[in-house]
PDB file of N, CA and C in Angstrom:
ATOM      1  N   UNK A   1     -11.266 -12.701   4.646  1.00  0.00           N
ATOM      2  CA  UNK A   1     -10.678 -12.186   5.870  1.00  0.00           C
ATOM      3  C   UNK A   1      -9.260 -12.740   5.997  1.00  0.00           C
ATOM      4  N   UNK A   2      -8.382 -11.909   6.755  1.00  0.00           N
ATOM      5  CA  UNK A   2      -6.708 -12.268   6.561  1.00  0.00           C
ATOM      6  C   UNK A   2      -6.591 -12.538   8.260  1.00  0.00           C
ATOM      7  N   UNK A   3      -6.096 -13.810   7.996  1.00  0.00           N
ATOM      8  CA  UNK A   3      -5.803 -14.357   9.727  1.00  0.00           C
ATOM      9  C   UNK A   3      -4.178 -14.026   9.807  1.00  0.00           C
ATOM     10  N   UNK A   4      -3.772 -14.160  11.309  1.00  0.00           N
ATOM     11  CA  UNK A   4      -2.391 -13.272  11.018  1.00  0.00           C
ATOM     12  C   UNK A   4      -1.758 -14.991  11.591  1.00  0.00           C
ATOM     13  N   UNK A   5      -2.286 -16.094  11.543  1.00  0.00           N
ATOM     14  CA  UNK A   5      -1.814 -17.404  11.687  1.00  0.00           C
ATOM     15  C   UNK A   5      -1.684 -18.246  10.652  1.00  0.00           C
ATOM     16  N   UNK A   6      -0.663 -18.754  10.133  1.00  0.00           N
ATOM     17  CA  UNK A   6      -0.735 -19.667   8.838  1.00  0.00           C
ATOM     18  C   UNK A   6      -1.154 -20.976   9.272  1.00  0.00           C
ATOM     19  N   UNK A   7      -1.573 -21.597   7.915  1.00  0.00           N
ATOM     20  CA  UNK A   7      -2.001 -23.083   7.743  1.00  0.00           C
ATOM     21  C   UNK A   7      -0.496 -24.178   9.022  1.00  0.00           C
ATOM     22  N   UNK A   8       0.023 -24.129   8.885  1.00  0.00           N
ATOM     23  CA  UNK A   8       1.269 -24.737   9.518  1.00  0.00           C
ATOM     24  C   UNK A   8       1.471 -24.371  10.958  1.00  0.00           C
ATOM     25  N   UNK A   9       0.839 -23.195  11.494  1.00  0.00           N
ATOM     26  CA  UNK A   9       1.331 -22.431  12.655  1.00  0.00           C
ATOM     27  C   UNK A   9      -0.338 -23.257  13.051  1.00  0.00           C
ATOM     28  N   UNK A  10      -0.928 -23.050  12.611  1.00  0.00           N
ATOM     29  CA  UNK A  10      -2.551 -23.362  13.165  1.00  0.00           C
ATOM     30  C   UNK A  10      -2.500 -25.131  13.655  1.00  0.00           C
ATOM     31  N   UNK A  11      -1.612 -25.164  12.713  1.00  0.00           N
ATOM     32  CA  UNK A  11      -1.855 -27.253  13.068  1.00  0.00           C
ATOM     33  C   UNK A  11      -1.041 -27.341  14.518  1.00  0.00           C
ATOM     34  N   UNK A  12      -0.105 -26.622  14.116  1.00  0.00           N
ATOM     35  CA  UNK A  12       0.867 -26.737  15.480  1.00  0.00           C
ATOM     36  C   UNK A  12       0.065 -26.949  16.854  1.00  0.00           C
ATOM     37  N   UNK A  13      -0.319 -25.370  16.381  1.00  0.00           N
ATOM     38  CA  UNK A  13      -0.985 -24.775  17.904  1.00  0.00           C
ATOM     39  C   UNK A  13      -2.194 -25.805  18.226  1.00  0.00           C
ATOM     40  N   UNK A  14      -3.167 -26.293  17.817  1.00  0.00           N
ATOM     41  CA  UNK A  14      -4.032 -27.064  17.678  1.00  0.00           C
ATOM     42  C   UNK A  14      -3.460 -28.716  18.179  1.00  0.00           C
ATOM     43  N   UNK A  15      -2.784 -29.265  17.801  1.00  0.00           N
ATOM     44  CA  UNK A  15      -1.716 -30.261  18.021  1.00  0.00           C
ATOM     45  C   UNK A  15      -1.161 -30.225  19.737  1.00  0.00           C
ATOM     46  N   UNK A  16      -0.514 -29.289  19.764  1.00  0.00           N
ATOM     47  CA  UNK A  16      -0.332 -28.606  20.788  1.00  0.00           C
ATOM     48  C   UNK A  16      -1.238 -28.363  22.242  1.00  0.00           C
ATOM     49  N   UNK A  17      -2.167 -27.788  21.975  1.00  0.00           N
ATOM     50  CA  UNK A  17      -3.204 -27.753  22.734  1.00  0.00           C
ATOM     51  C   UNK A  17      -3.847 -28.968  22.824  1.00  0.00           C
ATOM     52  N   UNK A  18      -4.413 -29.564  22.164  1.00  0.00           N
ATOM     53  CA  UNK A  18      -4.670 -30.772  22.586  1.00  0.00           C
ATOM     54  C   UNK A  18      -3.868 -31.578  23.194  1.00  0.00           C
ATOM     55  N   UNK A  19      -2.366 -31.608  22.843  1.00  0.00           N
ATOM     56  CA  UNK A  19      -1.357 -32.645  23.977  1.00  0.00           C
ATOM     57  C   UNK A  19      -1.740 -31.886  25.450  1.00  0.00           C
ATOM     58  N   UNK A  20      -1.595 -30.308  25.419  1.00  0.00           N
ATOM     59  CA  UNK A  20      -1.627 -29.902  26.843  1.00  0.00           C
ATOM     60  C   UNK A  20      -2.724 -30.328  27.472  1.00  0.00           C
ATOM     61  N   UNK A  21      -4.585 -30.435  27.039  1.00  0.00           N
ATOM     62  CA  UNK A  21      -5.184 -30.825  27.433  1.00  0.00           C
ATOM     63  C   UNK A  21      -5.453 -32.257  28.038  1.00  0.00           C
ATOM     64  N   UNK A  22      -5.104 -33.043  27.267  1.00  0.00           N
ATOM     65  CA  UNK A  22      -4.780 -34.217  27.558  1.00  0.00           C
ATOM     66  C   UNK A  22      -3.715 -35.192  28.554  1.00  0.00           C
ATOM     67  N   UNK A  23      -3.125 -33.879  28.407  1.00  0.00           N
ATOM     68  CA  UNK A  23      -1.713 -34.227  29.517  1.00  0.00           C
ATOM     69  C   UNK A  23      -2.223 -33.912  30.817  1.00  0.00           C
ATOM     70  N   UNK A  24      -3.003 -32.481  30.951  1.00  0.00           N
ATOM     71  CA  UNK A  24      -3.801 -32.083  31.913  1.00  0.00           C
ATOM     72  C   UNK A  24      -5.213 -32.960  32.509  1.00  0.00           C
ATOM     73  N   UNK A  25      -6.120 -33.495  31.616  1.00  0.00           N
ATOM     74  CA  UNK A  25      -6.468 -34.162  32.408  1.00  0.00           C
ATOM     75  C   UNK A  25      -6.413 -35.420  32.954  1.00  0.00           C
ATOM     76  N   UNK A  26      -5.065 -36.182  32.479  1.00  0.00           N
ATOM     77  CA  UNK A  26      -4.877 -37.096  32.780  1.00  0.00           C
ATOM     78  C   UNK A  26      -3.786 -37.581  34.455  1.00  0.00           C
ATOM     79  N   UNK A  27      -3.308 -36.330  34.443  1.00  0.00           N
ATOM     80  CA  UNK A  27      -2.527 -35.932  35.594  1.00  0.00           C
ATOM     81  C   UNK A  27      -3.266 -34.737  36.492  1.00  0.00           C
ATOM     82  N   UNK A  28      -4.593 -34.994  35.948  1.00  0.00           N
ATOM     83  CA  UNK A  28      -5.383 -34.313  36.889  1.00  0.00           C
ATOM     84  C   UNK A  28      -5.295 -33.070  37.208  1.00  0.00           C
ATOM     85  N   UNK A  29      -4.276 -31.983  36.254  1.00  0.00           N
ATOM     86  CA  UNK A  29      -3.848 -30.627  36.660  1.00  0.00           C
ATOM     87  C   UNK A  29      -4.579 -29.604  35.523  1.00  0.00           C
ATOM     88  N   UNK A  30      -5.698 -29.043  36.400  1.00  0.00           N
ATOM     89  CA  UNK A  30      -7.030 -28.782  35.894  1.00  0.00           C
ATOM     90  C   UNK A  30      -5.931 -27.438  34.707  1.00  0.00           C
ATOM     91  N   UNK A  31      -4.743 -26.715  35.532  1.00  0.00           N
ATOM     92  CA  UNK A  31      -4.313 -25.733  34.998  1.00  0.00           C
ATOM     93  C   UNK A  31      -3.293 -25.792  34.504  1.00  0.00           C
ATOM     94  N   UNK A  32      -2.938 -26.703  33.773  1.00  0.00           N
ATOM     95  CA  UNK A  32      -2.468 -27.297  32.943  1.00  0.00           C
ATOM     96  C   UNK A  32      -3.271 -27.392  31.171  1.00  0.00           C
ATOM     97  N   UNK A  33      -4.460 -27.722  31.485  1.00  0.00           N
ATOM     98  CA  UNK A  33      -5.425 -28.365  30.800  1.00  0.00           C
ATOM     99  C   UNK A  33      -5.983 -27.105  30.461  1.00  0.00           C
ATOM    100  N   UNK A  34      -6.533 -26.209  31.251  1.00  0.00           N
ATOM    101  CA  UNK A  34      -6.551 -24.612  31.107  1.00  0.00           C
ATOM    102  C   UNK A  34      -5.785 -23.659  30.162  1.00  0.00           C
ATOM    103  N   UNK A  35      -3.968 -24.038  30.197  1.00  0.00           N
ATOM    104  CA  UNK A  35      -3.438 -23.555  29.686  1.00  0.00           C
ATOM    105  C   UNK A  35      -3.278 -23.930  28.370  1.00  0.00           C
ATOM    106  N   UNK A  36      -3.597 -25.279  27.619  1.00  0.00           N
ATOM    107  CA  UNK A  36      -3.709 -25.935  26.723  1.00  0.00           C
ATOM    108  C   UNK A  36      -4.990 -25.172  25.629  1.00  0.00           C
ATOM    109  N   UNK A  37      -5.536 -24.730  26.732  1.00  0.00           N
ATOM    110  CA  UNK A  37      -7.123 -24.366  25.650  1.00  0.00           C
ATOM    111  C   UNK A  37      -6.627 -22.592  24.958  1.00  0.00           C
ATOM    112  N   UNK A  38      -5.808 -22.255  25.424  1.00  0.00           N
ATOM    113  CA  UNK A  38      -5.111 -21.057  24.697  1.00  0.00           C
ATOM    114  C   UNK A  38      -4.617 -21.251  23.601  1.00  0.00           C
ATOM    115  N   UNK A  39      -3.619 -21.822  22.967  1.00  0.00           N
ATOM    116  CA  UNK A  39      -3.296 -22.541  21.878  1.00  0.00           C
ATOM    117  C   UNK A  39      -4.221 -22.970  20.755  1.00  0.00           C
ATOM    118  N   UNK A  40      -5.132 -24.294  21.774  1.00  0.00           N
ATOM    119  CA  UNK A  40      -5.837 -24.534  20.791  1.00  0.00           C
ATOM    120  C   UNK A  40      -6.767 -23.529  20.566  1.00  0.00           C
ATOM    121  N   UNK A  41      -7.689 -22.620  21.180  1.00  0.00           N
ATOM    122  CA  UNK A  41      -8.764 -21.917  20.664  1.00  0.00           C
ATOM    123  C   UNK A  41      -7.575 -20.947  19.446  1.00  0.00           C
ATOM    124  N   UNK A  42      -6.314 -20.553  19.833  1.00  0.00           N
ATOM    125  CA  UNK A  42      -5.963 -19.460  18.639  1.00  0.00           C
ATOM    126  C   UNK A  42      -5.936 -20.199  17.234  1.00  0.00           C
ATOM    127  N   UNK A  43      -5.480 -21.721  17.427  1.00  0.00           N
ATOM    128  CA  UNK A  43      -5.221 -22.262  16.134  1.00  0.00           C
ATOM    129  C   UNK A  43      -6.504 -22.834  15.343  1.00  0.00           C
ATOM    130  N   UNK A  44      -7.987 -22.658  16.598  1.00  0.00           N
ATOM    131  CA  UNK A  44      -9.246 -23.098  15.845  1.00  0.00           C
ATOM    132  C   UNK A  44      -9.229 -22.179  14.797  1.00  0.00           C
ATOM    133  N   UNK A  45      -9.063 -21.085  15.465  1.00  0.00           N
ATOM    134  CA  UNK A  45      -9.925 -18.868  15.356  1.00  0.00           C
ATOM    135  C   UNK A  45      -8.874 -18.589  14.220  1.00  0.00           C
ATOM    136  N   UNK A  46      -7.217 -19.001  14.200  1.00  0.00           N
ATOM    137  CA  UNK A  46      -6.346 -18.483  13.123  1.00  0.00           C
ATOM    138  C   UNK A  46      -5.729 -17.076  13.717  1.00  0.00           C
ATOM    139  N   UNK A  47      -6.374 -16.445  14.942  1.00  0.00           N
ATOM    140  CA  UNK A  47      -5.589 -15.095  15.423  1.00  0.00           C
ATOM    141  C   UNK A  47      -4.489 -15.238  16.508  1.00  0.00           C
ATOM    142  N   UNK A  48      -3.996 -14.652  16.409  1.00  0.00           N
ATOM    143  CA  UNK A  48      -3.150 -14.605  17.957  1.00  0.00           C
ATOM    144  C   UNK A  48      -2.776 -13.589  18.189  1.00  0.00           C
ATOM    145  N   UNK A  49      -3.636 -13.328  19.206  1.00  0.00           N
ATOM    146  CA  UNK A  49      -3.376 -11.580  19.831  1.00  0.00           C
ATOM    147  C   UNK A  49      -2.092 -11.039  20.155  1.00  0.00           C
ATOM    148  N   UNK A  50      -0.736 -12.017  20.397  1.00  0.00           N
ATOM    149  CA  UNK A  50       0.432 -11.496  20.547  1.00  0.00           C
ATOM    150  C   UNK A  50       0.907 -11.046  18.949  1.00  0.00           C
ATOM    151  N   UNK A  51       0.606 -11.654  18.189  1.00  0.00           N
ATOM    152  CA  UNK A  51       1.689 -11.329  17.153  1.00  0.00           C
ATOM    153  C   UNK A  51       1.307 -10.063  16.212  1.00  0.00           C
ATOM    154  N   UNK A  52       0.455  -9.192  16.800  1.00  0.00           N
ATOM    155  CA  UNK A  52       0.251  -8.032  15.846  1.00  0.00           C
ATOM    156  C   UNK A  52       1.186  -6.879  16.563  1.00  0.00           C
ATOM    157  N   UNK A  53       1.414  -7.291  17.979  1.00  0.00           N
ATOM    158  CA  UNK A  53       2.238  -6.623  19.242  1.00  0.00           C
ATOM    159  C   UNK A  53       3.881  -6.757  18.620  1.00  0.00           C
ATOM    160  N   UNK A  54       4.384  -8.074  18.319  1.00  0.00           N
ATOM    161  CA  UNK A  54       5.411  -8.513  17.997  1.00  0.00           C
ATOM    162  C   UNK A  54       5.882  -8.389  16.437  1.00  0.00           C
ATOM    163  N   UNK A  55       4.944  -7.693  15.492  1.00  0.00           N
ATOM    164  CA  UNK A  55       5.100  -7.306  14.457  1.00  0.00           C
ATOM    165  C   UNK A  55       5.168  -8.905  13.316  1.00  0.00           C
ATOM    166  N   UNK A  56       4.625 -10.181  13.524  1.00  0.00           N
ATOM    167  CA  UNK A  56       4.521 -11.201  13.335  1.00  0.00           C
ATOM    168  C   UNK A  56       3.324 -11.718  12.275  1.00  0.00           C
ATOM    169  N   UNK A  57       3.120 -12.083  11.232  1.00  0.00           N
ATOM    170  CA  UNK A  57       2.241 -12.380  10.187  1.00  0.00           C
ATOM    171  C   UNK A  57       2.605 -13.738   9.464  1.00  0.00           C
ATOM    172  N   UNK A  58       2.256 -14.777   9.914  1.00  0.00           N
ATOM    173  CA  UNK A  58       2.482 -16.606   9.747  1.00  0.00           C
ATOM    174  C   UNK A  58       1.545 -16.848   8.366  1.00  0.00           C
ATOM    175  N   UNK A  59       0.503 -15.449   8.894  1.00  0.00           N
ATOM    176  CA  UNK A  59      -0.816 -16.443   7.583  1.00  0.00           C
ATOM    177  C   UNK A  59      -0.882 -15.822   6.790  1.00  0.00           C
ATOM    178  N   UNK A  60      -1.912 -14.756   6.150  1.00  0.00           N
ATOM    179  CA  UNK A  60      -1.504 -13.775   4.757  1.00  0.00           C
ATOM    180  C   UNK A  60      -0.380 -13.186   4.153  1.00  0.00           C
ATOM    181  N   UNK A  61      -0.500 -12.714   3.181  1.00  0.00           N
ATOM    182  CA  UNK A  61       1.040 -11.894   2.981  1.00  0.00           C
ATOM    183  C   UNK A  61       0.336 -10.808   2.243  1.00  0.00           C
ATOM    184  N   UNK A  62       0.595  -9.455   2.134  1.00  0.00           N
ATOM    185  CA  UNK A  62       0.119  -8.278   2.309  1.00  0.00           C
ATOM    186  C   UNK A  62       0.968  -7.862   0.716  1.00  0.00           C
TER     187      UNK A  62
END
């Protein structure tokens, strides 16, 4: 299966999401911490629903 997120874009996002989560619950801003879990679930999964919109391909090459 061809994820449209590369190895490098996935660590990010993952990296990423976890700072937001962490930042969130430590400052107690539930939606903060909310917004963090976007990131990380795309960089668990490898998809990201914007970039097929934006004409964008990080992970396979065709």
């Amino acid at each position: 299966m061809c994820f449209n997120a590369g190895k490098v874009d996935r660590i990010v996002r993952v990296v990423a999401g976890l700072g937001l989560i962490a930042y969130g619950i430590v400052t107690a801003n539930m939606i903060v911490a909310g917004i963090g879990a976007i990131p990380l679930l795309t960089g668990l999964v490898g998809f990201c629903p914007f970039y097929p919109m934006l004409k964008i391909n990080t992970g396979c090459k065709k």
